[in-house]
Protein backbone atom coordinates (compact mmCIF):
# COMPACT_ATOMS: atom_id res chain seq x y z
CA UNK A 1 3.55 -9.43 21.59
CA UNK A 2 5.12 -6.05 20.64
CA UNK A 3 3.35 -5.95 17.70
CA UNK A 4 0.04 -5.90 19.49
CA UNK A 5 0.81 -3.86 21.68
CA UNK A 6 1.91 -1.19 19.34
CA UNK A 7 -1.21 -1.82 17.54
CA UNK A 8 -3.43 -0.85 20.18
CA UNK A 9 -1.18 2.49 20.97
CA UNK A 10 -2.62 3.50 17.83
CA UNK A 11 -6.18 2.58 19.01
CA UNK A 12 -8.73 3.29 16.27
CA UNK A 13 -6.19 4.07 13.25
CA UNK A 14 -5.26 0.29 12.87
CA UNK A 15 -7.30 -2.50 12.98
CA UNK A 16 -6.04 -5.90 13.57
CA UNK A 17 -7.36 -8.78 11.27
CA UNK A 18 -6.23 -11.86 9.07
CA UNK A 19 -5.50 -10.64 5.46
CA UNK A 20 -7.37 -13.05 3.04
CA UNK A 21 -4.93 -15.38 1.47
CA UNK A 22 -1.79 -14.67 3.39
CA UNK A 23 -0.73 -15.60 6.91
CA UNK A 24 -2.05 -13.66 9.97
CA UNK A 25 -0.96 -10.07 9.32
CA UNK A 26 -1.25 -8.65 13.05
CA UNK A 27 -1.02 -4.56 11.61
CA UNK A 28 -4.02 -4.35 8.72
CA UNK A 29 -4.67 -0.76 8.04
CA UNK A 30 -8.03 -0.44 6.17
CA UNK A 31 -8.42 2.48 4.46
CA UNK A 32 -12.26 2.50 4.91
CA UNK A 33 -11.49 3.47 8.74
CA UNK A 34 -9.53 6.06 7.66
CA UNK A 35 -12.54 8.23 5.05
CA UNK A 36 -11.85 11.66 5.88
CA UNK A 37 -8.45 11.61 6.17
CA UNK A 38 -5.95 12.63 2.86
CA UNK A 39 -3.94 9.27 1.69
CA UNK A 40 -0.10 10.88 3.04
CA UNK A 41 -1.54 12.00 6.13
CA UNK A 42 -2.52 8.35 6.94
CA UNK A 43 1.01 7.48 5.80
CA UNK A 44 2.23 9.96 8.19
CA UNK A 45 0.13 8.93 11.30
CA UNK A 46 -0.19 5.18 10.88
CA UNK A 47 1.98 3.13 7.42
CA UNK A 48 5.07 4.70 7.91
CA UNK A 49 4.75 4.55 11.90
CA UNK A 50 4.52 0.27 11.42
CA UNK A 51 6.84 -0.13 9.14
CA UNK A 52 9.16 1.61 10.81
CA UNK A 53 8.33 -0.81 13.81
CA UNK A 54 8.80 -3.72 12.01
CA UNK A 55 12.04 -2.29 10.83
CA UNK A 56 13.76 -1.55 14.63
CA UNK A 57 11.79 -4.42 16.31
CA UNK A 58 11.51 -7.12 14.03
CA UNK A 59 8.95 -10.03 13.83
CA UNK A 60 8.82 -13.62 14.12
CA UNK A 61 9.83 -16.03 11.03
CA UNK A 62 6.96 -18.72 10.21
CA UNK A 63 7.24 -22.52 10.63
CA UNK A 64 8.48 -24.19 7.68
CA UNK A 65 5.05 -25.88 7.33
CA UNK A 66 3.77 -22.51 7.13
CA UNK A 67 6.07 -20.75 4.55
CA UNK A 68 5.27 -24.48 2.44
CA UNK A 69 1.74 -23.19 2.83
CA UNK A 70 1.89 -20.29 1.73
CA UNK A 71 3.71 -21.02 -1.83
CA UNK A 72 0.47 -21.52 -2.72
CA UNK A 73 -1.26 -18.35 -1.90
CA UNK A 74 1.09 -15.81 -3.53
CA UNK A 75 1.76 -15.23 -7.47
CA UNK A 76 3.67 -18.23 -8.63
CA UNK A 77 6.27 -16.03 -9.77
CA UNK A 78 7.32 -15.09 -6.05
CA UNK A 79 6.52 -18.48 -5.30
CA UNK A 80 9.27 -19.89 -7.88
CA UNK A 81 11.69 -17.09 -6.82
CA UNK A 82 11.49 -18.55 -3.38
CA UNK A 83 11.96 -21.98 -4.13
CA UNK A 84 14.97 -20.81 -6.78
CA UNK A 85 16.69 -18.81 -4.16
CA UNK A 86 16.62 -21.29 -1.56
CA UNK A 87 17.42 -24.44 -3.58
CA UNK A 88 14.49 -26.45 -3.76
CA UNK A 89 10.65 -26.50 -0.93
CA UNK A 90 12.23 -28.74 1.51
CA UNK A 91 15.28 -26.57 1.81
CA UNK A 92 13.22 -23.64 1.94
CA UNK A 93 10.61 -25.29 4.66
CA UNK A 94 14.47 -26.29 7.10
CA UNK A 95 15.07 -22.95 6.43
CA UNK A 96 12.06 -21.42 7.99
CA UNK A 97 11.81 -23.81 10.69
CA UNK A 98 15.52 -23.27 11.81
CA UNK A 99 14.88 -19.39 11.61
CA UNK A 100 11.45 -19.81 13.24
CA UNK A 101 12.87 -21.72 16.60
CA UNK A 102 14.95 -18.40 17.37
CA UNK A 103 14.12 -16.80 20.24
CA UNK A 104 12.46 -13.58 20.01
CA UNK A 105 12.58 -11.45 16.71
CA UNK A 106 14.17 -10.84 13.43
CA UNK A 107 14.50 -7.13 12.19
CA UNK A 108 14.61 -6.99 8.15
CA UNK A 109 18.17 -5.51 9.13
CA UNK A 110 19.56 -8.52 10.40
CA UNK A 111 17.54 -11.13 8.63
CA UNK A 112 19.71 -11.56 5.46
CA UNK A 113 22.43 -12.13 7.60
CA UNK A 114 20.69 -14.51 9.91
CA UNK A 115 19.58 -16.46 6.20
CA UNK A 116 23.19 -16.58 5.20
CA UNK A 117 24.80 -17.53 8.90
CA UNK A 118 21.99 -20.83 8.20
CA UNK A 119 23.82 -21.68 5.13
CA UNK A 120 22.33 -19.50 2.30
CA UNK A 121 24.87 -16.80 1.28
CA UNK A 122 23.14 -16.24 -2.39
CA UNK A 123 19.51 -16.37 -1.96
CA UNK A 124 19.41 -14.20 1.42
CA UNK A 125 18.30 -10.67 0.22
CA UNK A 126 15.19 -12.97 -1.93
CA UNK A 127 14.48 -15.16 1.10
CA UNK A 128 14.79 -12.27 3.39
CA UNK A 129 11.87 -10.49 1.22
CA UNK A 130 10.03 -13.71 1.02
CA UNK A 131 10.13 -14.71 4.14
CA UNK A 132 8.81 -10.86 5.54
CA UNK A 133 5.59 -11.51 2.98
CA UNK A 134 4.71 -15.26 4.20
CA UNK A 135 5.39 -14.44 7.98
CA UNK A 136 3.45 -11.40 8.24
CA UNK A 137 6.56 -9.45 8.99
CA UNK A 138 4.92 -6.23 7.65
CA UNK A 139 1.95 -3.56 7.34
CA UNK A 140 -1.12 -4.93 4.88
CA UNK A 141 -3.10 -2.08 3.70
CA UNK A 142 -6.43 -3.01 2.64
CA UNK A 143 -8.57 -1.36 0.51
CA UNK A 144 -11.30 -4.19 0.75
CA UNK A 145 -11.44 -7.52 1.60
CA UNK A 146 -10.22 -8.76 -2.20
CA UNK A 147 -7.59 -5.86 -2.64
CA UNK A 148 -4.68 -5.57 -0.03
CA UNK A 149 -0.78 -4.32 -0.57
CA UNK A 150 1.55 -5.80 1.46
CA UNK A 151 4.81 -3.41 2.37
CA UNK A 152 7.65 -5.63 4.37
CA UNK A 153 11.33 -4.86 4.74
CA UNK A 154 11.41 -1.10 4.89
CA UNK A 155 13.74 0.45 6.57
CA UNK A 156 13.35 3.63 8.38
CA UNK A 157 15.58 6.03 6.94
CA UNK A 158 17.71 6.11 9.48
CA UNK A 159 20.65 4.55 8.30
CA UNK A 160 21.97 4.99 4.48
CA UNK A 161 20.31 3.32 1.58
CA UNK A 162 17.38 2.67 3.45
CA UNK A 163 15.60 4.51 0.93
CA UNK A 164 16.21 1.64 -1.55
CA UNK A 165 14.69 -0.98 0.99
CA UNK A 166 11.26 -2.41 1.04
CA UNK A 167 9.10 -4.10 -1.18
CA UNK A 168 5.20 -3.91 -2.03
CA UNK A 169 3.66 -6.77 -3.23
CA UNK A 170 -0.29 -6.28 -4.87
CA UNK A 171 -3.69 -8.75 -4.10
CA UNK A 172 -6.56 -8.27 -6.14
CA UNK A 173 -9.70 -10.18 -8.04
CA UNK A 174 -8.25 -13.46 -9.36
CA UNK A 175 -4.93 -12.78 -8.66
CA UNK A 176 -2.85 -13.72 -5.90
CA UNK A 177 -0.27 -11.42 -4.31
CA UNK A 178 2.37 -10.05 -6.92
CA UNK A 179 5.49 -7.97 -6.41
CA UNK A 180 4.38 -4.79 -7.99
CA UNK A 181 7.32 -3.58 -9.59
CA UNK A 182 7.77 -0.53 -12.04
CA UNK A 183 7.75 -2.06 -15.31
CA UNK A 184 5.10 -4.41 -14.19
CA UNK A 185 2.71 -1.55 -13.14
CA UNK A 186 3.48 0.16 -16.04
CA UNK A 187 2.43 -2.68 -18.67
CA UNK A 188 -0.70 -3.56 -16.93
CA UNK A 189 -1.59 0.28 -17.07
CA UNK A 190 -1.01 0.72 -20.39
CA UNK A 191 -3.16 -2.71 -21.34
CA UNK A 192 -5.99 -1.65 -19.01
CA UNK A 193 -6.39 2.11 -20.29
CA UNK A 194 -5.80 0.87 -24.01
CA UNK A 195 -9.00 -1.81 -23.67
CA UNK A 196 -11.42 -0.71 -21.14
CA UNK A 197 -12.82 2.12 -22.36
CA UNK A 198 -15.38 4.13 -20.10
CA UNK A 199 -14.34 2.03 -17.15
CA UNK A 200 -11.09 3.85 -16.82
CA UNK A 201 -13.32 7.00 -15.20
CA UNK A 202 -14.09 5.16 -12.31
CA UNK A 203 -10.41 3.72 -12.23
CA UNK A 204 -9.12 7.48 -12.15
CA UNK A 205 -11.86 8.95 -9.77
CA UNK A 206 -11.43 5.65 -7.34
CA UNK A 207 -7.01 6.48 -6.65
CA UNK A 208 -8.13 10.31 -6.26
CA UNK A 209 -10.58 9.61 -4.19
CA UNK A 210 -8.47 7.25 -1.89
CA UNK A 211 -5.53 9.87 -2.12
CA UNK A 212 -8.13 12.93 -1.20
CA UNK A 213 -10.64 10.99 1.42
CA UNK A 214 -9.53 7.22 1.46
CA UNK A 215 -12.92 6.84 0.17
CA UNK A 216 -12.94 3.36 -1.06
CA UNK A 217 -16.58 3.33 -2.28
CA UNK A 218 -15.98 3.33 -5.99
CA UNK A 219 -13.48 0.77 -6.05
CA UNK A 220 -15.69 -1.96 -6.79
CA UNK A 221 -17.32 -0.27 -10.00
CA UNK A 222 -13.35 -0.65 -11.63
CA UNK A 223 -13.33 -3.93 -13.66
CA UNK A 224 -11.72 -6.61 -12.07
CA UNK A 225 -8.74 -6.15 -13.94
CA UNK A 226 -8.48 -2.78 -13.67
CA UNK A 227 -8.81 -3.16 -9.67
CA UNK A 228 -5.38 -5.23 -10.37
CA UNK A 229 -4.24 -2.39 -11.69
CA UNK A 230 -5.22 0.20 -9.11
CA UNK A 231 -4.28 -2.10 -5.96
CA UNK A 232 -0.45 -2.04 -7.56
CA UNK A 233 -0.96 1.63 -7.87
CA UNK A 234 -1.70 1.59 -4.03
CA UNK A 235 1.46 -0.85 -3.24
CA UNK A 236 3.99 1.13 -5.43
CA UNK A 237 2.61 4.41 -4.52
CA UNK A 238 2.95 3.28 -0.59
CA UNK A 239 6.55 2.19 -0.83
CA UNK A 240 7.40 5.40 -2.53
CA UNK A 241 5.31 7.48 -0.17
CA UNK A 242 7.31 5.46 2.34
CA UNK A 243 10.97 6.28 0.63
CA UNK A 244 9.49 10.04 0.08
CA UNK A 245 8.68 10.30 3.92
CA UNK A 246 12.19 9.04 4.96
CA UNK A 247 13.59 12.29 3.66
CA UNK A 248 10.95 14.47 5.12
CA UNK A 249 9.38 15.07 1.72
CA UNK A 250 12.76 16.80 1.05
CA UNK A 251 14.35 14.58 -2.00
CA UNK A 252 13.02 11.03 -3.16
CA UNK A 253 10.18 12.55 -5.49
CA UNK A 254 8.92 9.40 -6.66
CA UNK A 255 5.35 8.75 -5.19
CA UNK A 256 4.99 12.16 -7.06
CA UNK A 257 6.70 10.70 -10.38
CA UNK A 258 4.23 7.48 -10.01
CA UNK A 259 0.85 10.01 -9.76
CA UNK A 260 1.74 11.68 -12.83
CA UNK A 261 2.86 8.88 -15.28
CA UNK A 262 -0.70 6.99 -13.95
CA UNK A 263 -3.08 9.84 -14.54
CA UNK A 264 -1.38 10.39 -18.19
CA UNK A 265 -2.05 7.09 -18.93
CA UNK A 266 -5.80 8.65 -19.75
CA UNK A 267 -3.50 10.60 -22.68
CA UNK A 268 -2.05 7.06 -24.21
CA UNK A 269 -5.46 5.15 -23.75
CA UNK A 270 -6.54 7.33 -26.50
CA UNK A 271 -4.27 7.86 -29.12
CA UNK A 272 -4.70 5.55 -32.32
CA UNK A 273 -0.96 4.65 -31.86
CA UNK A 274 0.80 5.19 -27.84
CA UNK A 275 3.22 8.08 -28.51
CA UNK A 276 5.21 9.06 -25.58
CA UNK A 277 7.48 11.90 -24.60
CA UNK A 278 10.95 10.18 -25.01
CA UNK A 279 14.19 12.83 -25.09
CA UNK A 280 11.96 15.95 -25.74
CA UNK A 281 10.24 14.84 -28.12
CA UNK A 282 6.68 13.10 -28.74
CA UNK A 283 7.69 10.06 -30.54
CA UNK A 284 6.02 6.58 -31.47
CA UNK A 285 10.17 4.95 -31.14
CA UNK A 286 11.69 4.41 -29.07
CA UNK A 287 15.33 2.96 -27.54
CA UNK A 288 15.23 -0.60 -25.70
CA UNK A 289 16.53 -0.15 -21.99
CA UNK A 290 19.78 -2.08 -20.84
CA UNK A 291 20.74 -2.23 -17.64
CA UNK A 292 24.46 -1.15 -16.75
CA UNK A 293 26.69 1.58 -17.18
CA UNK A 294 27.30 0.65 -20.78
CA UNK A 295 24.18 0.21 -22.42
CA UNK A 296 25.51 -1.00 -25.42
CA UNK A 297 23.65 -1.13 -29.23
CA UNK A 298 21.05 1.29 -29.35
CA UNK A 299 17.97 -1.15 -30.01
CA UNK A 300 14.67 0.90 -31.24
CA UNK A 301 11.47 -0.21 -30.50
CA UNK A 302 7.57 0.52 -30.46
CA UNK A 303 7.08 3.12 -27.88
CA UNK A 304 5.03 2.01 -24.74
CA UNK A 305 4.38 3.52 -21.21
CA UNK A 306 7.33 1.36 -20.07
CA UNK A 307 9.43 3.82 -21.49
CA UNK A 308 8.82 5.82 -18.69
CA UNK A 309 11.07 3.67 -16.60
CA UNK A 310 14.09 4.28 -17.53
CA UNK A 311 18.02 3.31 -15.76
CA UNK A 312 19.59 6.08 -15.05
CA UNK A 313 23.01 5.70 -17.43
CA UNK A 314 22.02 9.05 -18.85
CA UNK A 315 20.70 11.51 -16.38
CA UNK A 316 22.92 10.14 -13.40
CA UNK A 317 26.36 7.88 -14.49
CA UNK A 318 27.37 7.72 -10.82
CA UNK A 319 24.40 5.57 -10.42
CA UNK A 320 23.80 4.27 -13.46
CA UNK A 321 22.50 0.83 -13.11
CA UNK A 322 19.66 2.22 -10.72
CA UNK A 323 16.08 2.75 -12.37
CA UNK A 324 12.66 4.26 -11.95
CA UNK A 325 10.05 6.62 -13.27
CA UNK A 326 11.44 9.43 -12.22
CA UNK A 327 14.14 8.98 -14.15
CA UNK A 328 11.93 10.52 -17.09
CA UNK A 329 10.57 13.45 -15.05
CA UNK A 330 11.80 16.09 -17.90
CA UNK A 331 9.77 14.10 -20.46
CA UNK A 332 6.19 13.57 -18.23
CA UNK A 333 6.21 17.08 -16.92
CA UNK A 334 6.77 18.37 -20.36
CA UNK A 335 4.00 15.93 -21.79
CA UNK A 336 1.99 17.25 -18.53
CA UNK A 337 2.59 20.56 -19.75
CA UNK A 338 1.89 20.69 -23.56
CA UNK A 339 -1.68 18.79 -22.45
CA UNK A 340 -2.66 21.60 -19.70
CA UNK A 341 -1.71 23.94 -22.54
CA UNK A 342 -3.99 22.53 -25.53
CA UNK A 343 -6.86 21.98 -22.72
CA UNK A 344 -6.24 25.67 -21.54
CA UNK A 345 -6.82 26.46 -25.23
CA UNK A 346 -9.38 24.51 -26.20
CA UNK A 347 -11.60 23.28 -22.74
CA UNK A 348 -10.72 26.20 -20.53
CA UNK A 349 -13.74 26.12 -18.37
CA UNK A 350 -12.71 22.36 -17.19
CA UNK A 351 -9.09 23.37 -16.81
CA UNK A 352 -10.29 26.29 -14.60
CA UNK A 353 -12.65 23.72 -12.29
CA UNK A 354 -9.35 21.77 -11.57
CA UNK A 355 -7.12 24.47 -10.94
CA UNK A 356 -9.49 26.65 -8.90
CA UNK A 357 -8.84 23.40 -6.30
CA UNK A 358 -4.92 24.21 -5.97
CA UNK A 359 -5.52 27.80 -4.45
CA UNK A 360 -2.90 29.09 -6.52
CA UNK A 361 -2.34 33.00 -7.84
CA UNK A 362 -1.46 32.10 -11.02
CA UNK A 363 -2.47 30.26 -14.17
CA UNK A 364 -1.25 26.47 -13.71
CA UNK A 365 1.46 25.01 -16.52
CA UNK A 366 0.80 21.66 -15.52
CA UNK A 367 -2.69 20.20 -14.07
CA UNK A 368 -0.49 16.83 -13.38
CA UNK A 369 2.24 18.48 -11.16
CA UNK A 370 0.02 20.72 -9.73
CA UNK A 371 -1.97 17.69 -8.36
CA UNK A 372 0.72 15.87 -7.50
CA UNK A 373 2.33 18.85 -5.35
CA UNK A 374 -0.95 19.50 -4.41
CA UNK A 375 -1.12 15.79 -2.51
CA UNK A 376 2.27 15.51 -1.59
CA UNK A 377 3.95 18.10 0.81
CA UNK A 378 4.45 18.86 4.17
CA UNK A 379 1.66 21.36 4.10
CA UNK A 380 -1.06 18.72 2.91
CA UNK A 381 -4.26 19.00 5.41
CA UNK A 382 -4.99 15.88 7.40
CA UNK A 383 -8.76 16.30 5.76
CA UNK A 384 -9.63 18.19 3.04
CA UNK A 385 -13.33 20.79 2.88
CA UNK A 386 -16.33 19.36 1.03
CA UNK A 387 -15.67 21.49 -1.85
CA UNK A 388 -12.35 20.34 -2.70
CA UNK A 389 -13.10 17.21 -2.22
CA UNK A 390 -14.62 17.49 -5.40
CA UNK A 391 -11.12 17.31 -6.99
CA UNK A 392 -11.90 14.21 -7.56
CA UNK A 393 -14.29 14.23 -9.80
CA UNK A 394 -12.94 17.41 -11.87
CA UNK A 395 -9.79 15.76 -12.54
CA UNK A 396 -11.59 13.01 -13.88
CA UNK A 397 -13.70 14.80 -16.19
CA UNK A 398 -10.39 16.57 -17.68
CA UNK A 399 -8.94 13.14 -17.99
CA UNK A 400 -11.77 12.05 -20.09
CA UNK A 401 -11.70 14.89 -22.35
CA UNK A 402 -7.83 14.13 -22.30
CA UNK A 403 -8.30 10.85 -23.27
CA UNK A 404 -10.91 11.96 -25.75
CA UNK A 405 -8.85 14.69 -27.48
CA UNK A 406 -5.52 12.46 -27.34
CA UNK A 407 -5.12 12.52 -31.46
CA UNK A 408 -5.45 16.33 -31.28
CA UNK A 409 -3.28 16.73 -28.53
CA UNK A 410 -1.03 14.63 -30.18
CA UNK A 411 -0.84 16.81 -33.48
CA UNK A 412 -0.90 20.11 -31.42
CA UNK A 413 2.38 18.91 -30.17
CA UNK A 414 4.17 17.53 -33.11
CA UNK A 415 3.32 20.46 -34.87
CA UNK A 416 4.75 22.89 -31.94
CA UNK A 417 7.88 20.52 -31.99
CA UNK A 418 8.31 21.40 -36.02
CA UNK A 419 8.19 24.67 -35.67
């Protein structure tokens, strides 16, 4: 099959195996192979190579008794989305089973249309997705053998819009796999960071260390829930690596948007109430998001880290019912900012071990961006020296002390806002 066969063109780089719950996923890229190599470059060599296979070449649709099957080992919210969008399990299994007995294979591309020619106009962009998860029509990325993101449907960046293609659906401890959307990510964050306590270290120093080394070693010290959280960090961070890489690193900023908003989660975990940057200005209100270029009655609300996931009505009107993190990058890299600048004040030593890593010639405004520019651009080394390495665990350290000064910070930056 041609999925095989590009499989073994990448000979030791991807390793073919059955994901754990799912249906046979022939291109399963575990990290663990990969220690010693930086997170993007991995993206570069290997994700982004098989997805874009998948995209141009296409894969075979499972059997209706296989897609039935498999209701059962996903979240039951993509479960019932299925069934919704298709009309009902036997319509969804004659479905399947008409697409299946097609010969050859279906490329994401022409799938929705090959949905809608069987008689299901509505539901084909759902049952396109859907079907991609449950057939193995996509690249599984393991981290180990109870955490795995799924990435189907991307397109290559080749033709326009693919950059809003592609979805990443997370598998962890106790929970099946979930489409790990935005706001989703974003509310289990906040929840985990807010009520785990000293766990959240090896939460932090686990992603950096994946992202530096793909060292997966720490992963299973995280809390069970908190590995929920970091294996949806992994699936949204790949699909936006993914969109990123499209563009040659050149627009599409929002793996680096993701990084940020995640690591100043250790900011919100400890303040007494979550205050968030919102409109340039630390605030504990803040205004419900509507969808649509008219947003309607301004609706306050309690501030959360969801805020940071905005539609774009305000920044960009010309695409105003679009929405993401980045969306707020004024607001985190200002928050990233006034943080680096009461550490730099009051912790300088541990600011200096984290910026010492960056090899830069002067002072650094913003630990957050620094990192995340650090990570993320075309000059990135494939592997990284044992010294820097240690990244890692610096960053961590200054998000504890973050986390542990977050009141303070918090008044340091009202008080700069009064003046």
């Amino acid at each position: 099959m041609k999925q095989i066969i590009f499989v073994l063109s990448l000979l030791i780089f991807v390793s073919v195996a059955s994901a754990k719950n799912l249906l046979k996923y022939e291109t399963v890229i575990d990290l663990a192979d990969h220690k010693g190599s930086t997170f993007l470059s991995v993206m570069q060599s290997d994700i982004k190579p098989a997805l874009d296979e998948y995209a141009t070449e296409g894969f075979k649709v499972a059997t209706g008794k296989d897609v039935l099957a498999a209701l059962k080992k996903v979240d039951g919210k993509v479960a019932a989305r299925a069934i919704r969008a298709s009309g009902g399990e036997q319509e969804l299994k004659a479905l399947a089973d008409t697409l299946s007995r097609k010969p050859g294979l279906i490329s994401f591309y022409d799938l929705p249309e090959a949905i809608a020619d069987a008689g299901n106009s509505s539901g084909r962009f759902d049952l396109s997705t859907f079907l991609a998860l449950v057939s193995g029509g996509g690249v599984a990325v393991k981290v180990n053998a109870d955490n795995i993101a799924y990435n189907v449907n991307y397109g290559t960046g080749e033709n326009e819009n693919d950059e809003r293609t592609g979805r990443s659906f997370g598998e962890a401890p106790g929970r099946l796999a979930l489409d790990a959307s935005d706001k989703h990510y974003l509310t289990i964050l906040e929840s985990y960071v807010r009520s785990e306590g000293a766990n959240t270290e090896h939460f932090y120093k686990s992603l950096l260390d994946i992202l530096l080394n793909n060292d997966v070693s720490r992963y299973v010290k995280i809390s069970k829930a908190g590995q929920a959280v970091a294996t949806d960090f992994l699936a949204v961070y790949t699909a936006e690596q993914d969109r990123h890489l499209m563009v040659d690193l050149k627009s599409h900023h929002w793996d680096e948007a993701l990084l940020e908003v995640t690591l100043l989660s250790a900011f919100h975990a400890g303040q007494k109430n979550v205050m968030i940057m919102f409109d340039g200005e630390l605030t504990d209100t803040t205004v419900k998001q509507a969808p649509g270029c008219d947003a309607g009655e301004n609706i306050t609300q309690k501030a959360s880290m969801v805020d940071y996931w905005q539609f774009s009505s305000s920044t960009d009107p010309a695409n105003c019912n679009r929405s993401g993190i980045n969306v707020t990058r004024k607001d985190f890299r200002a928050l990233g900012a006034a943080i680096t600048a009461y550490q730099r004040e009051n912790n300088a030593v541990l600011v200096e071990k984290v910026e010492r890593h960056f090899r830069q010639s002067k002072e650094s405004s913003n630990l957050f961006a620094d990192l995340s520019k650090f990570l993320i651009n075309k000059n990135t080394p494939e592997r990284l020296d044992k010294e820097t390495l240690k990244l890692a665990e610096d960053f961590a350290a200054f998000l504890m002390a973050v986390k542990k000064d977050a009141n303070k910070v918090s008044s340091y930056i009202l008080e700069r806002q009064s003046r």
